[in-house]
N, C-alpha and C. Protein backbone atom coordinates (compact mmCIF):
# COMPACT_ATOMS: atom_id res chain seq x y z
N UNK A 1 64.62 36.85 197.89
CA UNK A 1 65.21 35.55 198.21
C UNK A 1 66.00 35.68 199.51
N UNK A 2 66.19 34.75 200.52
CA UNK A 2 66.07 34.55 201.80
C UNK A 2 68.21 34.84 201.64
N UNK A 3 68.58 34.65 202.54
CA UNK A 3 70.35 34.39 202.63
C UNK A 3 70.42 32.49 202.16
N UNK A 4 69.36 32.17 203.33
CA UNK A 4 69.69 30.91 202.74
C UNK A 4 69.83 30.26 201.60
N UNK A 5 68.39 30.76 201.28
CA UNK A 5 68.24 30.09 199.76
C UNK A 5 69.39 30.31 198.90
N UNK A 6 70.04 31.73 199.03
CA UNK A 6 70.74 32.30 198.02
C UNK A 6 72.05 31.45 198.14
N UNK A 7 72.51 30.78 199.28
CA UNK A 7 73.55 30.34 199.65
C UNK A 7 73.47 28.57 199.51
N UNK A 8 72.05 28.15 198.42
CA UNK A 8 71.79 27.25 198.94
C UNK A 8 72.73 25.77 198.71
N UNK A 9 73.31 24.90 199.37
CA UNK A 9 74.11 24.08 199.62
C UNK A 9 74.13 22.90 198.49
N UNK A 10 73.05 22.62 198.85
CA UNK A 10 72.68 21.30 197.98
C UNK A 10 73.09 20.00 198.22
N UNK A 11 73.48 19.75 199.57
CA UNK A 11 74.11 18.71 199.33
C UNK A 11 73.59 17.58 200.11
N UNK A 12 72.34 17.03 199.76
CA UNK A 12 71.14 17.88 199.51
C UNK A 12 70.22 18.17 201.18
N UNK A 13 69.98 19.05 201.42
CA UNK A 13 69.44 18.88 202.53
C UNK A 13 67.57 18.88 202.45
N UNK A 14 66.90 17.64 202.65
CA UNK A 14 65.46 17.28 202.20
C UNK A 14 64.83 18.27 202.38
N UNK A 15 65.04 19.17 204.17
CA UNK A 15 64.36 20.46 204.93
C UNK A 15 64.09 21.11 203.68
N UNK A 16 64.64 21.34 202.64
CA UNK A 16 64.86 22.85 201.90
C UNK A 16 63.66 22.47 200.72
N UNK A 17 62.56 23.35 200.61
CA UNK A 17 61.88 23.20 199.97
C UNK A 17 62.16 24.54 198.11
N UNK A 18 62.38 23.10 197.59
CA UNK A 18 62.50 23.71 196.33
C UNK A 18 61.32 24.72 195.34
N UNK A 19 61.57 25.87 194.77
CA UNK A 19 60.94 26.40 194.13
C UNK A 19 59.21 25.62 192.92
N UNK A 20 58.93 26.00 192.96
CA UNK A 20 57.55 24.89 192.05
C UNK A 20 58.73 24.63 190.41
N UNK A 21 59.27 25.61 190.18
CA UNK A 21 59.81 25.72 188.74
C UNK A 21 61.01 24.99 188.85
N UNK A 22 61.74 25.46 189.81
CA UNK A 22 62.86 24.63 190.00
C UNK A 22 62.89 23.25 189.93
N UNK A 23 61.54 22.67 190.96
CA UNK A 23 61.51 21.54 190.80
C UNK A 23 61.20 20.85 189.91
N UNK A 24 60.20 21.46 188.82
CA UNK A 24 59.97 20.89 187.89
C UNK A 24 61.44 21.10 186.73
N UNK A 25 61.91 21.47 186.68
CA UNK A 25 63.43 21.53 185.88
C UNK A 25 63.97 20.75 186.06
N UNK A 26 64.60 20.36 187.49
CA UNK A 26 65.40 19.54 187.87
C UNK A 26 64.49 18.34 187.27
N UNK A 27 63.41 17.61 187.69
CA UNK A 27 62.81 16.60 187.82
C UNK A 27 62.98 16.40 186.19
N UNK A 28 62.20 17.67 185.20
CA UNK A 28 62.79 17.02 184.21
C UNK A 28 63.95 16.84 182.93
N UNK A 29 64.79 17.31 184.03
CA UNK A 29 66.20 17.17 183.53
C UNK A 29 67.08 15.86 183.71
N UNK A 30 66.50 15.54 185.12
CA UNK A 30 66.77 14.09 185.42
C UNK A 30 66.35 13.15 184.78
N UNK A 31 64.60 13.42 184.44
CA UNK A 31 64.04 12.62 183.58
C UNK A 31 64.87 12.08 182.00
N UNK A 32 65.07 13.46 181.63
CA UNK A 32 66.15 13.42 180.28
C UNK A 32 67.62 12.25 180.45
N UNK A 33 67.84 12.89 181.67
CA UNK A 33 69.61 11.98 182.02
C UNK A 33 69.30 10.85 182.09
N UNK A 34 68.03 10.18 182.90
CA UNK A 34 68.12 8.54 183.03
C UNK A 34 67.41 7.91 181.38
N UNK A 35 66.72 9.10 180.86
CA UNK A 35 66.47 8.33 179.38
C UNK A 35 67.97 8.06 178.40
N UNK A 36 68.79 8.89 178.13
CA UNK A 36 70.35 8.98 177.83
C UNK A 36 71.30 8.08 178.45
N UNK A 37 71.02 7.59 180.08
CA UNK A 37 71.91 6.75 180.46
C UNK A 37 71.74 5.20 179.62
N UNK A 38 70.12 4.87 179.28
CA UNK A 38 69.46 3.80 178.78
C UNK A 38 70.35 4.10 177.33
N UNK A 39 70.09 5.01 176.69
CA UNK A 39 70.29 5.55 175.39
C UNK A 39 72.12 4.97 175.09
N UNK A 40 72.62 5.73 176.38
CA UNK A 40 74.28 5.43 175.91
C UNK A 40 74.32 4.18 176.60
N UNK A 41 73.76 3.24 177.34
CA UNK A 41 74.38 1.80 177.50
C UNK A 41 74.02 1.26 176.18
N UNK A 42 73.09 1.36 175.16
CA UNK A 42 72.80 1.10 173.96
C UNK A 42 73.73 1.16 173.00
N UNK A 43 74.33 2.38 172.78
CA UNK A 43 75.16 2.50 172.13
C UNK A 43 76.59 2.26 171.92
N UNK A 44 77.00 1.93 173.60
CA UNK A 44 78.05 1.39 174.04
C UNK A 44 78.12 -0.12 173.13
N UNK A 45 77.35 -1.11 173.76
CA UNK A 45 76.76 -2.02 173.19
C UNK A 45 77.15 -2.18 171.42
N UNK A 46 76.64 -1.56 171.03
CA UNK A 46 76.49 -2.09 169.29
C UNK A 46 77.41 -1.12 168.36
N UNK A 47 78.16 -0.11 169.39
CA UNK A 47 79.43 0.04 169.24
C UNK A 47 80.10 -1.05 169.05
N UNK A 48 80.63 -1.91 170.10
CA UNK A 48 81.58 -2.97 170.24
C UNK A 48 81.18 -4.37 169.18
N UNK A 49 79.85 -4.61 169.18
CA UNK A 49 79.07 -5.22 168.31
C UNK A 49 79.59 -4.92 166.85
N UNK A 50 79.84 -3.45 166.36
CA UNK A 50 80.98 -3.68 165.09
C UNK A 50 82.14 -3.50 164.71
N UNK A 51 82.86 -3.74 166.00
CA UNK A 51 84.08 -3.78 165.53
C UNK A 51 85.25 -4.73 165.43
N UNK A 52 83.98 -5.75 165.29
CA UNK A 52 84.67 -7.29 164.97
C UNK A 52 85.62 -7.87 166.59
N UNK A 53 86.46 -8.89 166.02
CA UNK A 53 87.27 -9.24 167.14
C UNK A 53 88.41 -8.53 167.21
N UNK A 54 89.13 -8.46 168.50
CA UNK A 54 88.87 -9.17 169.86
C UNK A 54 87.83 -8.40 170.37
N UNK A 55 87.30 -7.33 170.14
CA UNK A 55 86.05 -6.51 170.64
C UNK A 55 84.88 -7.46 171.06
N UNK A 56 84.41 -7.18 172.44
CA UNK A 56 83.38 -8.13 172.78
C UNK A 56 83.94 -9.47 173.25
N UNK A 57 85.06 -9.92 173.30
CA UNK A 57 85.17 -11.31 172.95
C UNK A 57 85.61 -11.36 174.84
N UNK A 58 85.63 -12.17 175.12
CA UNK A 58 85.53 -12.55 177.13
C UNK A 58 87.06 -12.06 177.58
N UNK A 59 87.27 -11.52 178.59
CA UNK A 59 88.67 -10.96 179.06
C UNK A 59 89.48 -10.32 178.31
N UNK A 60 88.43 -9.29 177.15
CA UNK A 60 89.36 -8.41 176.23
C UNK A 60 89.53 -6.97 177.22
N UNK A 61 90.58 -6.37 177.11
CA UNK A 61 90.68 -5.67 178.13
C UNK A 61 91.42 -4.94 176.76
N UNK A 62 90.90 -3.64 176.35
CA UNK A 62 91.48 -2.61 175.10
C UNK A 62 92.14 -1.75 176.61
N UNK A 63 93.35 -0.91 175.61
CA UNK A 63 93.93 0.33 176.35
C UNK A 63 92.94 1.52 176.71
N UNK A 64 93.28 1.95 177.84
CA UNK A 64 92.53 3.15 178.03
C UNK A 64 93.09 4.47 177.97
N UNK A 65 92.93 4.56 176.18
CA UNK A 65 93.79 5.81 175.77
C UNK A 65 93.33 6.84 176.54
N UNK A 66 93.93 7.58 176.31
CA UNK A 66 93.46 9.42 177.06
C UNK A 66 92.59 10.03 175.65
N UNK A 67 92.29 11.05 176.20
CA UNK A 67 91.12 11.58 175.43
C UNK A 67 91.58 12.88 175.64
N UNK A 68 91.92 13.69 174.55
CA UNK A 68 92.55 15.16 174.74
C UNK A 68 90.83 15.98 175.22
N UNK A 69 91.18 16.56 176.42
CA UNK A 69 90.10 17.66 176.50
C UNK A 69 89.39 16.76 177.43
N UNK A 70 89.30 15.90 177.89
CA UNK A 70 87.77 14.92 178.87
C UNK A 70 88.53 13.63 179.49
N UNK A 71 88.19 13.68 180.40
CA UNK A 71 88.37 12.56 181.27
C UNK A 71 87.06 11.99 182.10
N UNK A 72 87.20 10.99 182.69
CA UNK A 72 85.89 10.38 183.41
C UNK A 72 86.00 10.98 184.43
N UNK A 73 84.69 10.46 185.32
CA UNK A 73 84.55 11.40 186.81
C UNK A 73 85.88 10.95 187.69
N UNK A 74 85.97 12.03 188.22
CA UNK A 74 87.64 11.84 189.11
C UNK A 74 86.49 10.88 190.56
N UNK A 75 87.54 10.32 191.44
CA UNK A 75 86.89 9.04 192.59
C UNK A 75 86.57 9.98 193.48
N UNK A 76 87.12 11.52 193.60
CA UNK A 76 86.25 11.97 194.85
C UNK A 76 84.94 12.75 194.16
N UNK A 77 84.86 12.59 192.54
CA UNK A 77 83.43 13.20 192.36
C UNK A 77 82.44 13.28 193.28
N UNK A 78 82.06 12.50 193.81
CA UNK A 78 80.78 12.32 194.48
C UNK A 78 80.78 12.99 195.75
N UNK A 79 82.01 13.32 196.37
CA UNK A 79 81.85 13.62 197.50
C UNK A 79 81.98 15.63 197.25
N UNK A 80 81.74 16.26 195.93
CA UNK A 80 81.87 17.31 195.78
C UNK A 80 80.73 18.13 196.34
N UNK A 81 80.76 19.42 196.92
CA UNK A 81 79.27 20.20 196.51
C UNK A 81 78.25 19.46 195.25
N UNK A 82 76.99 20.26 195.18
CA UNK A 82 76.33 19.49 194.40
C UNK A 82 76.32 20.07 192.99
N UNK A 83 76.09 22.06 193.43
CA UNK A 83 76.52 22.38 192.25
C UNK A 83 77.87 22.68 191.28
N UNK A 84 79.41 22.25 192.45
CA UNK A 84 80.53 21.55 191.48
C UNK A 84 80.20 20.54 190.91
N UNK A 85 79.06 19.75 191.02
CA UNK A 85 79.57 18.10 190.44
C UNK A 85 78.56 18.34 189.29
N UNK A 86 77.65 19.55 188.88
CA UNK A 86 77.07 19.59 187.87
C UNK A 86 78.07 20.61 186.86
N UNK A 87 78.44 21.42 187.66
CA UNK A 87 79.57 21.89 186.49
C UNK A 87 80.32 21.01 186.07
N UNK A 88 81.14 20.46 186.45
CA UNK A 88 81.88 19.46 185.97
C UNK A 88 81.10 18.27 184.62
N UNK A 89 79.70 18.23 185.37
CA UNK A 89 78.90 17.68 184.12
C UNK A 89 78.57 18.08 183.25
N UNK A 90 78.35 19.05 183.43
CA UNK A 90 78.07 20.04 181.85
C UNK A 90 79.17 20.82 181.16
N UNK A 91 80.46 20.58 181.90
CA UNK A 91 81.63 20.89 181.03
C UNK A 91 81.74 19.60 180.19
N UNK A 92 82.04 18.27 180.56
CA UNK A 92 82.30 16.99 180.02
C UNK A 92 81.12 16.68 179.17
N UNK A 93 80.12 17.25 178.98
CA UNK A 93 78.41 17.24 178.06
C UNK A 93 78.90 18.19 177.01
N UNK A 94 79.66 19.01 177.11
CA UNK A 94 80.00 19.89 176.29
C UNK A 94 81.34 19.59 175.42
N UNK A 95 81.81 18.49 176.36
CA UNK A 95 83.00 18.57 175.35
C UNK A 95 82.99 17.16 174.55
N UNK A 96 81.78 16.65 174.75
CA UNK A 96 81.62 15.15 174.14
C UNK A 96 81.12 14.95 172.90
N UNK A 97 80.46 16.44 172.10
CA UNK A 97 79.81 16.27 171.08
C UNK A 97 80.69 15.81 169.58
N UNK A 98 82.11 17.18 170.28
CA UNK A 98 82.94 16.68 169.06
C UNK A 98 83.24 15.68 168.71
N UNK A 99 83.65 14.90 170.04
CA UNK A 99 84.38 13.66 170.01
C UNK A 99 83.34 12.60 169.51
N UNK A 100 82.29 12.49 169.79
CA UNK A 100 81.23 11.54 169.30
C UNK A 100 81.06 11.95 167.60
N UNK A 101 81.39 13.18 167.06
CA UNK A 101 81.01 13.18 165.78
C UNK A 101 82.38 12.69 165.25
N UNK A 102 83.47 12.76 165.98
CA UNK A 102 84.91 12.15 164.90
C UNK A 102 84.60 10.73 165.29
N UNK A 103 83.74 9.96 165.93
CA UNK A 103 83.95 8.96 165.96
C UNK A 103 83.08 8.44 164.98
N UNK A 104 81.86 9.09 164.64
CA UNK A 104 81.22 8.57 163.70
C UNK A 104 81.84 8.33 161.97
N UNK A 105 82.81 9.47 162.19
CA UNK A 105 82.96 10.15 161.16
C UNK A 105 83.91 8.69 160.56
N UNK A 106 84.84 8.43 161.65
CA UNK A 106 85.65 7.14 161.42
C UNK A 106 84.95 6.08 161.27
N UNK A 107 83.87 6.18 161.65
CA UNK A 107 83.06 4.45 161.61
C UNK A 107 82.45 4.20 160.80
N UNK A 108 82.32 5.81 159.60
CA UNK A 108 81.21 6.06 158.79
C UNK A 108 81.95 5.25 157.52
N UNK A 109 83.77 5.32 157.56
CA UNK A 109 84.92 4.66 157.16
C UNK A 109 84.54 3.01 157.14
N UNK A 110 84.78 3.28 158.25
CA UNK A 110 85.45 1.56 158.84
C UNK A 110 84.08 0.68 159.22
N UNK A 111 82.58 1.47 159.26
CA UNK A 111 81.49 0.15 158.89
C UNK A 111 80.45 0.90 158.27
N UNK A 112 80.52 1.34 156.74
CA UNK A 112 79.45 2.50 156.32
C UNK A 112 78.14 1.16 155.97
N UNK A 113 78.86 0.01 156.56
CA UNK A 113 77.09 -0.52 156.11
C UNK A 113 76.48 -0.87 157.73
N UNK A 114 76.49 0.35 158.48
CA UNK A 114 76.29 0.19 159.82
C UNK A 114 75.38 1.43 160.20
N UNK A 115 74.41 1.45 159.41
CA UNK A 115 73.49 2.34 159.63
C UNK A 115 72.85 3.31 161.04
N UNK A 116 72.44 2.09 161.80
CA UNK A 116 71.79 2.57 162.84
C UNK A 116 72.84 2.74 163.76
N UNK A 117 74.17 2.45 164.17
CA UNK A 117 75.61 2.75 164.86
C UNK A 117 75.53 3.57 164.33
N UNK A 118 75.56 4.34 163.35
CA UNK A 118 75.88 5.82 162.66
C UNK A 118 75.13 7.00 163.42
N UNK A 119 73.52 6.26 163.33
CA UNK A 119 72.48 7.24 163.25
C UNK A 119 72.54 7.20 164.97
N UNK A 120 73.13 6.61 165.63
CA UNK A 120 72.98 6.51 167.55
C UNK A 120 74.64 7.50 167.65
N UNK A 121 75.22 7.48 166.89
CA UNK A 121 76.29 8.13 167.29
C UNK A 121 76.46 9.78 167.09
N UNK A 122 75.30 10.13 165.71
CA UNK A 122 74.79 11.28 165.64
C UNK A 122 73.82 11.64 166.55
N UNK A 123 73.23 10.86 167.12
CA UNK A 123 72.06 11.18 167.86
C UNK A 123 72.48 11.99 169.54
N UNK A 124 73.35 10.80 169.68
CA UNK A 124 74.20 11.35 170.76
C UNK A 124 75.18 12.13 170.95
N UNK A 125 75.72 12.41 170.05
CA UNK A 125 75.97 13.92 169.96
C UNK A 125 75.22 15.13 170.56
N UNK A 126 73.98 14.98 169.45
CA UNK A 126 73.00 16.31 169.49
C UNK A 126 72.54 15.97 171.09
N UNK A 127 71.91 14.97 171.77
CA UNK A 127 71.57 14.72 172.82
C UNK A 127 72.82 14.92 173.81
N UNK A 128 74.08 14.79 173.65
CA UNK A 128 74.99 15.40 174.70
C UNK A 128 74.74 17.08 174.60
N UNK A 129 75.07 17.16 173.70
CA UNK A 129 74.32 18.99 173.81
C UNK A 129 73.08 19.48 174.55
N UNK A 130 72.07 18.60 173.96
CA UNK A 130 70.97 18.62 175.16
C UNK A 130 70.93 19.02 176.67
N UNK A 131 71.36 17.68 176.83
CA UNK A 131 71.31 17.28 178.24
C UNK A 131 72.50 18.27 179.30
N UNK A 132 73.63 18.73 178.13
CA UNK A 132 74.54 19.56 179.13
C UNK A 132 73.82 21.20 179.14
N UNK A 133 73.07 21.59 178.12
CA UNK A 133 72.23 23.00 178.15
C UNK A 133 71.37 23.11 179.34
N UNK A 134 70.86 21.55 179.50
CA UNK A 134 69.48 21.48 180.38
C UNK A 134 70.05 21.49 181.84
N UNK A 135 71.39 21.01 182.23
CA UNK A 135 72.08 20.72 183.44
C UNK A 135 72.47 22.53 184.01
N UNK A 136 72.86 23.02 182.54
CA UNK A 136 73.14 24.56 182.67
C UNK A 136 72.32 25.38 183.28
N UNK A 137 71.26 25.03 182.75
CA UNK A 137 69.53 25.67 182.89
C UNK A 137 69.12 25.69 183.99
N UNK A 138 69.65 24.18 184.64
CA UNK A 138 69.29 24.56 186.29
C UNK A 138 70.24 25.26 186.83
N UNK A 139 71.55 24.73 186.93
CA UNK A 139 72.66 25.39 187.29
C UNK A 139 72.07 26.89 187.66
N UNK A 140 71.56 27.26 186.61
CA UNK A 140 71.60 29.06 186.30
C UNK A 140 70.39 29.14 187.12
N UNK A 141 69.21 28.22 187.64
CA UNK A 141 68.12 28.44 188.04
C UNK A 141 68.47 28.25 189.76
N UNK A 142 69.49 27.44 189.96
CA UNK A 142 69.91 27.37 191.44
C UNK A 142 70.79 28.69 191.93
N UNK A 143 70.97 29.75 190.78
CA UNK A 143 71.56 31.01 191.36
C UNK A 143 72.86 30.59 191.15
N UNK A 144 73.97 29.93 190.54
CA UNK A 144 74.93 29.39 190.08
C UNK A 144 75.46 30.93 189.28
N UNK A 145 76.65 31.48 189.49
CA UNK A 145 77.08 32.37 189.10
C UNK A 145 77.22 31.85 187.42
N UNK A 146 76.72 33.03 186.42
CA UNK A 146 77.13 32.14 185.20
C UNK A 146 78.68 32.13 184.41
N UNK A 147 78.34 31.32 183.66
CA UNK A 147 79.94 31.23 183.23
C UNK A 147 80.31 31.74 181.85
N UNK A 148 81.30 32.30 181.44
CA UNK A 148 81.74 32.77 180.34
C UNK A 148 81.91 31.54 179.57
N UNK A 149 81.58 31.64 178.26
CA UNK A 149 81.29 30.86 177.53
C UNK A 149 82.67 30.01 177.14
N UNK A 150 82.21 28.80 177.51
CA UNK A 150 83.00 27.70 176.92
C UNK A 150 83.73 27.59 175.69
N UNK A 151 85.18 27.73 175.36
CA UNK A 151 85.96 27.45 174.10
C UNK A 151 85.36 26.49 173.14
N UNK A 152 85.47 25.57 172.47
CA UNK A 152 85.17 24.61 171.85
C UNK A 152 86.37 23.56 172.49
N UNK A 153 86.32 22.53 172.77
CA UNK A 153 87.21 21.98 173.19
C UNK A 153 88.60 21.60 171.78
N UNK A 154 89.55 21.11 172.43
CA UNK A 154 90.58 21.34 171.65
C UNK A 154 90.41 20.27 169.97
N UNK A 155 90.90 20.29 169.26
CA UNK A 155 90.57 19.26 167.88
C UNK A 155 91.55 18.40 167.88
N UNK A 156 92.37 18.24 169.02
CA UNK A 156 93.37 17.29 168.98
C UNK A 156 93.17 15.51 168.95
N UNK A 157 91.67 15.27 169.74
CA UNK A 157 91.15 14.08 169.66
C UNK A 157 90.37 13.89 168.15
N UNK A 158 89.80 14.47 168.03
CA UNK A 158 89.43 14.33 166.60
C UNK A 158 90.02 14.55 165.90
N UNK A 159 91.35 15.04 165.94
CA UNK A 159 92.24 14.63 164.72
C UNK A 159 93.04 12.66 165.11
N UNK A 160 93.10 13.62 166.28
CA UNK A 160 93.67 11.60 166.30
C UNK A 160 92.68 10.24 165.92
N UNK A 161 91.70 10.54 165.95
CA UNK A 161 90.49 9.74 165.41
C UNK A 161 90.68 10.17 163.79
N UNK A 162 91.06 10.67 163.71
CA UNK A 162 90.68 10.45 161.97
C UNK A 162 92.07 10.15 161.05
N UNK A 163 93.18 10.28 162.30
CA UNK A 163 94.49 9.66 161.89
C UNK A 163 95.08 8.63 162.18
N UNK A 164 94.40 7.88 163.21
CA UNK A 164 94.91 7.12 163.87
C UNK A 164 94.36 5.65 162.87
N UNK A 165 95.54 4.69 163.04
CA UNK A 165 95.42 3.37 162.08
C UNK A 165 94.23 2.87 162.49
N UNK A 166 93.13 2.05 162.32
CA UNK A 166 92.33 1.10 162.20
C UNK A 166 91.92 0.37 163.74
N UNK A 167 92.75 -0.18 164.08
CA UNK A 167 92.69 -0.59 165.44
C UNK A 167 92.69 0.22 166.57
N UNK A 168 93.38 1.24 166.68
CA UNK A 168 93.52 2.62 167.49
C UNK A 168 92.39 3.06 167.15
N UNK A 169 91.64 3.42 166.14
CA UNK A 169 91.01 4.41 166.13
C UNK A 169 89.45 3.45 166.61
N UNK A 170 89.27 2.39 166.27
CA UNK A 170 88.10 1.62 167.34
C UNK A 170 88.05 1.73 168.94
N UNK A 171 89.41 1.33 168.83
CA UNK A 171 89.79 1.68 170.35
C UNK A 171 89.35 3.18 170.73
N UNK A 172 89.92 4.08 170.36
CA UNK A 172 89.54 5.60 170.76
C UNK A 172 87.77 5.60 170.81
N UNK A 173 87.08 4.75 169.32
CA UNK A 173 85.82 5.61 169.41
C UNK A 173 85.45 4.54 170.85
N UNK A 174 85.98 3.48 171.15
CA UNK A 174 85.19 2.43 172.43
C UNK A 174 85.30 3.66 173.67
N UNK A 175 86.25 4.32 173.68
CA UNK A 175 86.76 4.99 175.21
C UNK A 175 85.78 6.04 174.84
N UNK A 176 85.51 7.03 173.87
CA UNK A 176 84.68 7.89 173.72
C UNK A 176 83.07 7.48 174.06
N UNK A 177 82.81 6.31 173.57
CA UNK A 177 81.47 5.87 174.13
C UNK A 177 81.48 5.43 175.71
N UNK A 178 82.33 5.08 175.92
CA UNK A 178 82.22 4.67 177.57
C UNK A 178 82.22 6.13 178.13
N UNK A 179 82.91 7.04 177.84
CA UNK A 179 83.00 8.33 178.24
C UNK A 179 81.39 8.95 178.64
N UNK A 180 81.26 8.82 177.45
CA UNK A 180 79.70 9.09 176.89
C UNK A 180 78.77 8.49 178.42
N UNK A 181 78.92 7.11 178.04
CA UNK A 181 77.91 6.25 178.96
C UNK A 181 78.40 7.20 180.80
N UNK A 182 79.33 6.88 180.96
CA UNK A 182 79.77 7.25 181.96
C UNK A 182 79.32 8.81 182.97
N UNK A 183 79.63 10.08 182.12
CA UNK A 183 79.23 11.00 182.28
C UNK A 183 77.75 11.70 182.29
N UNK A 184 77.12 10.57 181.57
CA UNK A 184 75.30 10.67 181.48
C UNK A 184 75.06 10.01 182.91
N UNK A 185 75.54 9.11 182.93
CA UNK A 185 75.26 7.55 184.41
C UNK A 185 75.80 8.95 185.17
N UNK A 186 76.68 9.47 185.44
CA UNK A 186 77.17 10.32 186.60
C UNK A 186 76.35 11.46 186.77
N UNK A 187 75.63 11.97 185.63
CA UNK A 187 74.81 13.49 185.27
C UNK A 187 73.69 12.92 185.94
N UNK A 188 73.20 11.64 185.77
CA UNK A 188 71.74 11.06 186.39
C UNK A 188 72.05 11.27 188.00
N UNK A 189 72.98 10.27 188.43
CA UNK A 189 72.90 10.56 189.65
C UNK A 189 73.18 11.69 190.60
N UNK A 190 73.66 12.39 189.75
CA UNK A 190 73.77 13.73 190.44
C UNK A 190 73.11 14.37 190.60
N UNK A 191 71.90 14.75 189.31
CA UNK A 191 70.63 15.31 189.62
C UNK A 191 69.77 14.60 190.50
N UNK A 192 69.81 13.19 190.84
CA UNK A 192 68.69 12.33 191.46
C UNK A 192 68.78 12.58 193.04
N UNK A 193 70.39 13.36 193.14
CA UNK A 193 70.33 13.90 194.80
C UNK A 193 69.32 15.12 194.80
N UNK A 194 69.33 16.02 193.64
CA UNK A 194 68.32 17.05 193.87
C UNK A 194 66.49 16.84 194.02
N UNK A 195 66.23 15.91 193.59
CA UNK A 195 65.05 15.24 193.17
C UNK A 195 64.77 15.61 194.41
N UNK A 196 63.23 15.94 194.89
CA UNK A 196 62.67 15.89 196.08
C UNK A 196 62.36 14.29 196.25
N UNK A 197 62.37 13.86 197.49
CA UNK A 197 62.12 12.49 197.41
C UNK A 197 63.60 11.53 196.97
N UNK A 198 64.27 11.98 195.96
CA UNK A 198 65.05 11.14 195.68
C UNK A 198 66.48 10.74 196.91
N UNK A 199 67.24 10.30 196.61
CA UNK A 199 68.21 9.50 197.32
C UNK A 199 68.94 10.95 198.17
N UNK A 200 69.25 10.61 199.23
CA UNK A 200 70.09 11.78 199.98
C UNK A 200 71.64 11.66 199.88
């Protein structure tokens, strides 16, 4: 492997012709992220769909609790290296599974005749795991030094989801799904700079 390659930038420069394997990784890793971005605007959706009023209702504006362990993309995300802005994605892919299962776990409570919200909130779970292994996969395939394995993130949000009164705790699982939506929508476009062909 060349200096260059080994050093390679990503951000993105078209000149640089990607590996046959590489490219096919990336391409279908991206493929995965824009099916998940579809997946979590879905679930965002029929989230809010059960949790009665004021949820959904025109100029409801809920608090935007904090989320122990995850936050959304910070405003200079985009302007990062390419392979910081995938670490950063596959740390926040990693730390979303818990939080999506305490949210089910509460909703399994507060709407157990809400079947398919159940079965999209398990789903996405296992699919945040996915999609942050597969982000790894390239990571590790772009020569990305690897990383010592990730803690479990802290249980402090999922305890507050499973303690928190009724209204709070809708609220928490709404910010956890936007989280969700958010960090997939950010994982897409981040890989779509690597895409040959795709956006520069």
């Amino acid at each position: 492997m060349s200096r260059r390659e080994g050093n390679l930038d990503l951000q993105v420069d078209s000149s640089i012709s990607l590996l046959p394997h590489l490219e096919a990784k990336i391409r279908q890793t991206h493929s995965l992220a824009h099916l998940l971005t579809n997946y979590a605007e879905q679930l965002f959706q029929e989230y809010v769909q059960h949790q009665g009023d004021p949820f959904g209702l025109p100029g409801f504006s809920p608090p935007r609790l904090p989320v122990a362990g995850l936050s959304g993309p910070a405003p200079g995300h985009a302007g990062l290296p390419a392979r910081e802005r995938l670490r950063l994605d596959a740390a926040a892919l990693h730390a979303l599974p818990p939080l999506l299962e305490a949210v089910r776990r509460r909703q399994a409570e507060l709407n157990p005749r809400a079947p398919r919200l159940l079965r999209r909130l398990e789903d996405a779970a296992r699919q945040a795991r996915a999609l942050g292994a597969a982000v790894e996969a390239v990571l590790a395939a772009l020569g990305a030094p690897a990383r010592a394995p990730r803690p479990d993130p802290p249980p402090a949000a999922a305890a507050a989801a499973a303690s928190a009164g009724v209204f709070p705790a809708k609220v928490l699982g709404l910010r956890v799904c936007g989280l969700y939506r958010e960090w997939v929508s950010r994982t897409e476009g981040d890989l779509s700079q690597l895409v040959p062909g795709g956006p520069a």
